[in-house]
Protein backbone atom coordinates (compact mmCIF):
# COMPACT_ATOMS: atom_id res chain seq x y z
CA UNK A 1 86.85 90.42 99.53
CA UNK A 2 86.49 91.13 96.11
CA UNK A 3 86.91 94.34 93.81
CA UNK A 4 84.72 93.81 90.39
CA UNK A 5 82.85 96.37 88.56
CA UNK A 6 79.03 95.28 87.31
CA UNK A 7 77.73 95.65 83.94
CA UNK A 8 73.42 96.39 84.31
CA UNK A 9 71.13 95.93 81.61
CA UNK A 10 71.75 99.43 80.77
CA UNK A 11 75.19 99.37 80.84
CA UNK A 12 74.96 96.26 78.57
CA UNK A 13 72.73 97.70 76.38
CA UNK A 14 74.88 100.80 75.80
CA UNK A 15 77.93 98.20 74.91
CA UNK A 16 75.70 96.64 71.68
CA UNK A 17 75.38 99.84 70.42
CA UNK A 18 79.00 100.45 70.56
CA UNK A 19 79.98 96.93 69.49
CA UNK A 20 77.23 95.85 66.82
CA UNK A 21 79.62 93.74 65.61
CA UNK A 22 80.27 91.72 68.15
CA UNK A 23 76.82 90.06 68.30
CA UNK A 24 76.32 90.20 71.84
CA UNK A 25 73.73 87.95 73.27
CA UNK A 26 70.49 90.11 74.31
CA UNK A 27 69.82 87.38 76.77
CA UNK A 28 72.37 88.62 78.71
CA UNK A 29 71.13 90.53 81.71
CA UNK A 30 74.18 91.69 83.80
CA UNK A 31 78.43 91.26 83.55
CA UNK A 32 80.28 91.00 86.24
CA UNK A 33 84.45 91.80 85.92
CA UNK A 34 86.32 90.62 88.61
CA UNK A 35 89.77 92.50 90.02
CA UNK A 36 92.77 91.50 91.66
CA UNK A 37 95.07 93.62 93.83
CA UNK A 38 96.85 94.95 91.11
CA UNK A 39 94.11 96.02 89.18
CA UNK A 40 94.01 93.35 86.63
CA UNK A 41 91.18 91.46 85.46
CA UNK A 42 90.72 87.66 86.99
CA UNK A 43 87.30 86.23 85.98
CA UNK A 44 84.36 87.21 84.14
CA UNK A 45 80.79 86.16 85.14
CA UNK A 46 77.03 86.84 83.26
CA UNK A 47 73.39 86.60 84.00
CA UNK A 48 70.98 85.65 81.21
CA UNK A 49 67.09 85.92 81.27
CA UNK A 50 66.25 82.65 80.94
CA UNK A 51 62.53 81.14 78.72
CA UNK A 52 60.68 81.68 82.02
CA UNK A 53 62.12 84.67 82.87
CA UNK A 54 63.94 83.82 86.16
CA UNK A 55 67.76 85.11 85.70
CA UNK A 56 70.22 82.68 85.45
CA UNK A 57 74.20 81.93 84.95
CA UNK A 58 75.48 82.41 81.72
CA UNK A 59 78.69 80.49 80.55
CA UNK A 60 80.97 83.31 79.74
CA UNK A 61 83.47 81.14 77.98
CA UNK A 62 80.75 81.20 74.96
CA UNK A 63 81.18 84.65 74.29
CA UNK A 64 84.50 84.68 72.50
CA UNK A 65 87.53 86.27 73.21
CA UNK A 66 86.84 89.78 71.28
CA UNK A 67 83.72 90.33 73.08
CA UNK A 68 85.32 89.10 76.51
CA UNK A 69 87.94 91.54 75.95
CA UNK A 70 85.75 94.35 74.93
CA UNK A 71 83.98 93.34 78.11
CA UNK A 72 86.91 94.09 80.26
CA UNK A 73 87.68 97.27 78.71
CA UNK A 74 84.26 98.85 79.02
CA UNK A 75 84.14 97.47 82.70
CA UNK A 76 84.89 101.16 84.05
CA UNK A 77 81.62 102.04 82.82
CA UNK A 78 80.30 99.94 85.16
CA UNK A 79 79.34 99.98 88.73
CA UNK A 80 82.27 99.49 91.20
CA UNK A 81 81.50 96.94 94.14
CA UNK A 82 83.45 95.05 96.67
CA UNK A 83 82.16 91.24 97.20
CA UNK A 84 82.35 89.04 100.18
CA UNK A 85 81.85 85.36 100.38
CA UNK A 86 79.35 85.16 103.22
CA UNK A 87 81.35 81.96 104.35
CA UNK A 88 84.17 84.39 104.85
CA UNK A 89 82.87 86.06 107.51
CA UNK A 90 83.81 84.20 110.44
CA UNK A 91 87.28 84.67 109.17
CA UNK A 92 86.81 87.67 109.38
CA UNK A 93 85.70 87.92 112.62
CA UNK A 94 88.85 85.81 113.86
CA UNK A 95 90.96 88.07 112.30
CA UNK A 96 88.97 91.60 113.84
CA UNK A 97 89.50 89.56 117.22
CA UNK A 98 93.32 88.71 116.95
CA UNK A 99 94.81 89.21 120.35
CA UNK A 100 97.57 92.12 120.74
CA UNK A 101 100.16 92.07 123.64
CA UNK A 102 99.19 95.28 125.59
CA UNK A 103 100.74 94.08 128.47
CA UNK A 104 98.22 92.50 130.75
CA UNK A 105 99.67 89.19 130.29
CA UNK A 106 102.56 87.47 128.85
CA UNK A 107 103.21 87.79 125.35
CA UNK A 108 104.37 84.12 124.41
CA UNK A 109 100.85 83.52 125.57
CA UNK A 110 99.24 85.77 123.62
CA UNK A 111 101.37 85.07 120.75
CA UNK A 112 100.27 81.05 121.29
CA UNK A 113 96.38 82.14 121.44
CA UNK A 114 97.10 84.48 117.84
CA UNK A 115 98.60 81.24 116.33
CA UNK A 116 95.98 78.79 117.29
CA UNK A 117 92.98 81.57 116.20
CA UNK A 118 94.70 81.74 112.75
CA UNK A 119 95.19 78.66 112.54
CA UNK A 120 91.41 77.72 112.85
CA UNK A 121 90.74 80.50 110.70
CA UNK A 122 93.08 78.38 107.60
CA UNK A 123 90.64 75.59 108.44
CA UNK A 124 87.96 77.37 107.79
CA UNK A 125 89.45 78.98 104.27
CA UNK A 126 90.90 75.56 103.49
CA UNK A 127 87.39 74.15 103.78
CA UNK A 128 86.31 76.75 101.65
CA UNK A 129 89.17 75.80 98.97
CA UNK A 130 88.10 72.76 99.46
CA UNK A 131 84.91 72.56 98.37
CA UNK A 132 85.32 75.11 94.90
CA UNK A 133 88.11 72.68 94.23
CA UNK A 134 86.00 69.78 94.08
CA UNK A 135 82.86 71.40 92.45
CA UNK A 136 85.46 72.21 89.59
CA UNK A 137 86.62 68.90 89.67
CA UNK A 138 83.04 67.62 88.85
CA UNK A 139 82.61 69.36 86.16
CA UNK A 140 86.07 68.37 84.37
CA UNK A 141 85.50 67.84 81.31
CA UNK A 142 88.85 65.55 80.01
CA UNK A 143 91.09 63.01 82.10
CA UNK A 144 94.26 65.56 82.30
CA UNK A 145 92.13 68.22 83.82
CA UNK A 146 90.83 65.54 86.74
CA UNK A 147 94.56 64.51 87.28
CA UNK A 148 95.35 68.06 87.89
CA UNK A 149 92.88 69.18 90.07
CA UNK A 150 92.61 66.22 92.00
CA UNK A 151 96.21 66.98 92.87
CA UNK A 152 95.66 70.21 93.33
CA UNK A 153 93.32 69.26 96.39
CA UNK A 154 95.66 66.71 97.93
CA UNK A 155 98.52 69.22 97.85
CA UNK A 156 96.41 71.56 99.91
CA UNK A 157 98.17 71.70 102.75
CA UNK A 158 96.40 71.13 106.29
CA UNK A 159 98.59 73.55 108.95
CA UNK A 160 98.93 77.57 108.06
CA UNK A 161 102.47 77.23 108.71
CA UNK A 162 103.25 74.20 105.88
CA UNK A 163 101.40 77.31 102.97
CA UNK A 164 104.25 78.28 100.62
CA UNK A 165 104.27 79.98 97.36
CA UNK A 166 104.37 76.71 95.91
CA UNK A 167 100.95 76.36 96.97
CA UNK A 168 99.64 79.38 95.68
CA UNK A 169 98.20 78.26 92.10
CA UNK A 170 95.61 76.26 94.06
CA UNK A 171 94.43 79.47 95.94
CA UNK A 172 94.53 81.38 93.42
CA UNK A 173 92.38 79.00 90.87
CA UNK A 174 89.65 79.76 93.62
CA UNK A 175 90.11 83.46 94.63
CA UNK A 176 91.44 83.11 97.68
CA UNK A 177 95.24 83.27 97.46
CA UNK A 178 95.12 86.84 98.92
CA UNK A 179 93.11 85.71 101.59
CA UNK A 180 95.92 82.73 102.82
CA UNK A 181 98.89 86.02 101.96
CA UNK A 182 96.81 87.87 105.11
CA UNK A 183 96.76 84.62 107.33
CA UNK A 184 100.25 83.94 106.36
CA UNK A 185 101.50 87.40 107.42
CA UNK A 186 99.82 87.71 110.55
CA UNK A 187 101.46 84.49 111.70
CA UNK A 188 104.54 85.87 111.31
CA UNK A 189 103.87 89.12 113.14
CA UNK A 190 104.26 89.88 116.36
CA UNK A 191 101.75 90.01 118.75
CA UNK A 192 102.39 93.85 119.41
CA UNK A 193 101.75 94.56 115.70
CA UNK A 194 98.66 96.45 115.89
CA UNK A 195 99.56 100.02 116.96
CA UNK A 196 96.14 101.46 116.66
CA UNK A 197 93.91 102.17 119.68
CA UNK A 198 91.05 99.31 119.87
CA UNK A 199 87.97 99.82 120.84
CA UNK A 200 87.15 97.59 123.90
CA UNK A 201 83.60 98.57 123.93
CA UNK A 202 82.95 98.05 120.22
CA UNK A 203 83.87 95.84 117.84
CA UNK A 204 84.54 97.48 114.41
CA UNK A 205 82.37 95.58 111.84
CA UNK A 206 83.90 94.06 108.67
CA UNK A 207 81.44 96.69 106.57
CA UNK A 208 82.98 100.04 108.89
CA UNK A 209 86.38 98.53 107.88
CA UNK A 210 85.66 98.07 103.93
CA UNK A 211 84.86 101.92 104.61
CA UNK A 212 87.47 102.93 106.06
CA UNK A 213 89.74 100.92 103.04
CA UNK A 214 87.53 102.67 100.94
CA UNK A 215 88.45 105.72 102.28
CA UNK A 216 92.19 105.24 102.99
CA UNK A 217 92.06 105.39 106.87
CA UNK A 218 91.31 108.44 106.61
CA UNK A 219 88.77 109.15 109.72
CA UNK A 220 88.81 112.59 111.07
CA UNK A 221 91.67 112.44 113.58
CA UNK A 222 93.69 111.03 110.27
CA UNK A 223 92.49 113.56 107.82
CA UNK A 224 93.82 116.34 110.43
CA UNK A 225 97.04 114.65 111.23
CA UNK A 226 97.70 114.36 107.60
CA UNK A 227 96.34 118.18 106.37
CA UNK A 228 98.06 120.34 109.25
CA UNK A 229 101.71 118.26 109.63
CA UNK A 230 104.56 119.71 107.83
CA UNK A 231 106.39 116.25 107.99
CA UNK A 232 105.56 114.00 104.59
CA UNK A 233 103.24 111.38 105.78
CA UNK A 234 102.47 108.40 102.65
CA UNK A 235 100.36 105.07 103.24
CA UNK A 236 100.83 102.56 100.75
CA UNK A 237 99.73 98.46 100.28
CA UNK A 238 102.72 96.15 100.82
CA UNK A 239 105.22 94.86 99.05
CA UNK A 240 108.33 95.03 96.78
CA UNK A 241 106.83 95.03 93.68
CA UNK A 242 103.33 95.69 94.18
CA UNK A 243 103.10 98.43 96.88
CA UNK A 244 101.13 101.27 95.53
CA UNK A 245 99.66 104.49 97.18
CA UNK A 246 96.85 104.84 98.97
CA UNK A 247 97.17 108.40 100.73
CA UNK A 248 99.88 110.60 101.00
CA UNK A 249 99.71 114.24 103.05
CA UNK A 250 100.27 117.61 100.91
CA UNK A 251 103.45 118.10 102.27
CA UNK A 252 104.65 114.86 100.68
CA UNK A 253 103.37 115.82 97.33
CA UNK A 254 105.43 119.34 98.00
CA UNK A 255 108.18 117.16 98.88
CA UNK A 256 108.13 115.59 95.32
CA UNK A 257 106.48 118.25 93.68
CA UNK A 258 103.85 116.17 92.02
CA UNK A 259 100.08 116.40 92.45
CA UNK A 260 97.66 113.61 94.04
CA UNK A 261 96.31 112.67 90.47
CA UNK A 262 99.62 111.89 89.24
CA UNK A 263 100.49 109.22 91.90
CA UNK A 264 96.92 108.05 92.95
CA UNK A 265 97.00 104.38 92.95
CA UNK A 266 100.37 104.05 91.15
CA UNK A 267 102.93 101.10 92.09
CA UNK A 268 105.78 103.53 94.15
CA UNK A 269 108.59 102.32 92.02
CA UNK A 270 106.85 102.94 88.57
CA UNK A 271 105.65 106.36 89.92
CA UNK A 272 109.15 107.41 89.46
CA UNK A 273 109.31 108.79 93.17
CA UNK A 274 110.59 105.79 94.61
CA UNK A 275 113.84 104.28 93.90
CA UNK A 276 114.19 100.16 93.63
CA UNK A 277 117.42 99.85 95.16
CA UNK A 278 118.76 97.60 97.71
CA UNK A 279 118.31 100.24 100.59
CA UNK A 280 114.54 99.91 99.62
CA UNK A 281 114.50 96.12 99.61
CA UNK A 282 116.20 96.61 103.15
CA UNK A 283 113.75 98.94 104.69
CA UNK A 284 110.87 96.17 103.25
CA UNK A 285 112.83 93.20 104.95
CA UNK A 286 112.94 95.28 107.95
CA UNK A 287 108.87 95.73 107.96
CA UNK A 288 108.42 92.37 107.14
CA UNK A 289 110.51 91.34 109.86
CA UNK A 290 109.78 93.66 112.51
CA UNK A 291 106.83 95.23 111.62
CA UNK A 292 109.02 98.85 111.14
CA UNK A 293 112.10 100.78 110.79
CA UNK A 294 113.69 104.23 112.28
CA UNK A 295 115.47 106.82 111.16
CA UNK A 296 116.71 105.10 108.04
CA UNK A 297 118.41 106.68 105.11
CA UNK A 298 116.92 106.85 101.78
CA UNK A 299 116.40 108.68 98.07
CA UNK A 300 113.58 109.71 96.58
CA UNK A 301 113.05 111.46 93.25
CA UNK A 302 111.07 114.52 92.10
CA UNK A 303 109.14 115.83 89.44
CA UNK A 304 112.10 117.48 87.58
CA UNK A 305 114.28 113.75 88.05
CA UNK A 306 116.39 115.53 91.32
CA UNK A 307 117.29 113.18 93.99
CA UNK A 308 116.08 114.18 97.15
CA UNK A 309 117.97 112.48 100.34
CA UNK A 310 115.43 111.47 102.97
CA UNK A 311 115.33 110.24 106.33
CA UNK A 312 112.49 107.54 107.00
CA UNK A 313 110.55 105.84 109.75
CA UNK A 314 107.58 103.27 109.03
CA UNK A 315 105.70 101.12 110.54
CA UNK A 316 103.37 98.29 108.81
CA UNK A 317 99.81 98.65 110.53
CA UNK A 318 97.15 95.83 110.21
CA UNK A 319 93.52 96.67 109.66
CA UNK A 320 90.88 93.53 110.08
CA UNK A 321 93.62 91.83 108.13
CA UNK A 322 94.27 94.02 105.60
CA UNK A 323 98.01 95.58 105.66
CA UNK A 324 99.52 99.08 105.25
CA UNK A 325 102.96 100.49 105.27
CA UNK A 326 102.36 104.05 106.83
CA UNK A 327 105.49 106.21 106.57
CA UNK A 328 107.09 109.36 107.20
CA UNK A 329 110.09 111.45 105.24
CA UNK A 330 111.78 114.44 106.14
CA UNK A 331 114.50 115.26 103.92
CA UNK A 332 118.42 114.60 105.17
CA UNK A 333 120.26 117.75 106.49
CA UNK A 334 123.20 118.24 103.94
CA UNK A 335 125.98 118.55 106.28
């Protein structure tokens, strides 16, 4: 799954008039900026009109830097879209289907079924790494670059459980790094992980869950839970240095007297709410580990710089693949 924003004609015609002097091609039909988690920009990609008027790939690298940056920062006037390889699918399909231990049979056996479904659905992503690999390594254009990419695919390692960040340049070269981070924690997990109800008579599509991404869980059951509780609910991506909200409750933002806008989308730390201490780093070991945490002590800041001593629980919930660390605060009793 990609996030990228898409430059139309229109859109592109609007940028020449802004940037005359950048001597933008008018062959150019349509710019596509691609996004990583963070926000940052990855790749670039263009359509051009071509003599018999079929639309076809433009090399983007002829544009120059000034116009690709210019590119990038007019992307948000764009059309925001989420991309998925269509030979991702069955992964995630293997991933919607991941077995959960809900008691009807041992969980080492379920846990052994989880590993070998994950594991087939690396093979499948490898393959895919694979094969954008070599089509890059084609179209090398000097010795050095075939050296390195034809290491590149025989470091790719074969078993999920051999992946380390040592491996992820390769991924990442080919988009799919974030893709083998998913795989990679859900073989670690346990098989309980999953605390939310599933559906045995339905099986939620990969489009209802882009939604509900989209829409930061936040179905109707959610939306009351998180309007009427007094208690400070926040759901945030993972991570030490890249966690960043993605829906907090009002009595959260009362708790730390800020308003949605401020925080929406920020990295927690850098929001200046959460502290980066070693208690923090704890309470993320702890979710990485076990998949949640109760009753810990904490800090958090507000608005006017006060610390505010808070008790948390969390838990890490996975949705078709994609995690969240879903907490709640209520402030420490001062005696």
């Amino acid at each position: 799954m990609y996030a990228l924003t898409v430059l139309d004609s229109a859109a592109l015609m609007a940028f020449r008039s802004e940037h005359p002097w950048l001597h933008f091609p008018d062959t150019i039909t349509e710019v596509s900026v691609y996004f990583d988690d963070n926000g940052g920009p990855t790749r670039l990609t263009a359509l051009s009109a071509g003599s018999n008027g079929q639309v076809v790939p433009a090399d983007a690298n002829t544009f120059g830097v000034d116009t690709i940056l210019s590119l990038i920062r007019y992307a948000p006037q764009g059309r925001v879209l989420n991309e998925a390889s269509p030979q991702e699918r069955s992964i995630w399909a293997l991933l919607e289907a991941l077995p959960i231990a809900d008691g009807s049979r041992a969980v080492e056996a379920v846990e052994a079924e989880r590993a070998e479904k994950l594991q087939q659905a690396y093979a499948n992503l490898r393959s895919i790494a694979l094969g954008k690999l070599q089509a890059l390594l084609a179209d090398a254009r000097s010795s050095q670059e075939t050296q390195r990419l034809s290491s590149a695919i025989a470091a790719l390692p074969v078993q999920l459980e051999s992946v380390d960040d040592t491996h992820k340049p390769q991924f990442l070269e080919v988009d799919l790094w974030r893709f083998v981070a998913v795989l990679r924690d859900e073989l670690v997990m346990p098989a309980d992980y999953e605390i939310a109800p599933v559906n045995e008579d339905k099986l939620v599509s990969r489009e209802v869950m882009e939604q509900a991404e989209m829409t930061a869980l936040s179905g109707p059951v959610v939306q009351a839970l998180f309007e009427l509780s007094p208690v400070a609910f926040s759901i945030s991506t993972i991570g030490q240095k890249s966690s960043r909200y993605v829906r907090v409750n009002q009595a959260y933002l009362e708790l730390v007297g800020k308003s949605w806008d401020e925080i929406r989308g920020s990295e927690m730390v850098a929001s200046g709410v959460v502290f980066g201490s070693e208690a923090r780093a704890e309470r993320l070991m702890l979710l990485d580990r076990d998949g949640g945490y109760t009753g810990m002590l904490g800090e958090i800041r507000d608005s006017s710089g006060s610390v505010i001593p808070v008790v948390i629980s969390a838990r890490r919930i996975s949705v078709a693949g994609q995690l969240y660390d879903f907490e709640v605060l209520q402030r420490a009793s001062q005696d």
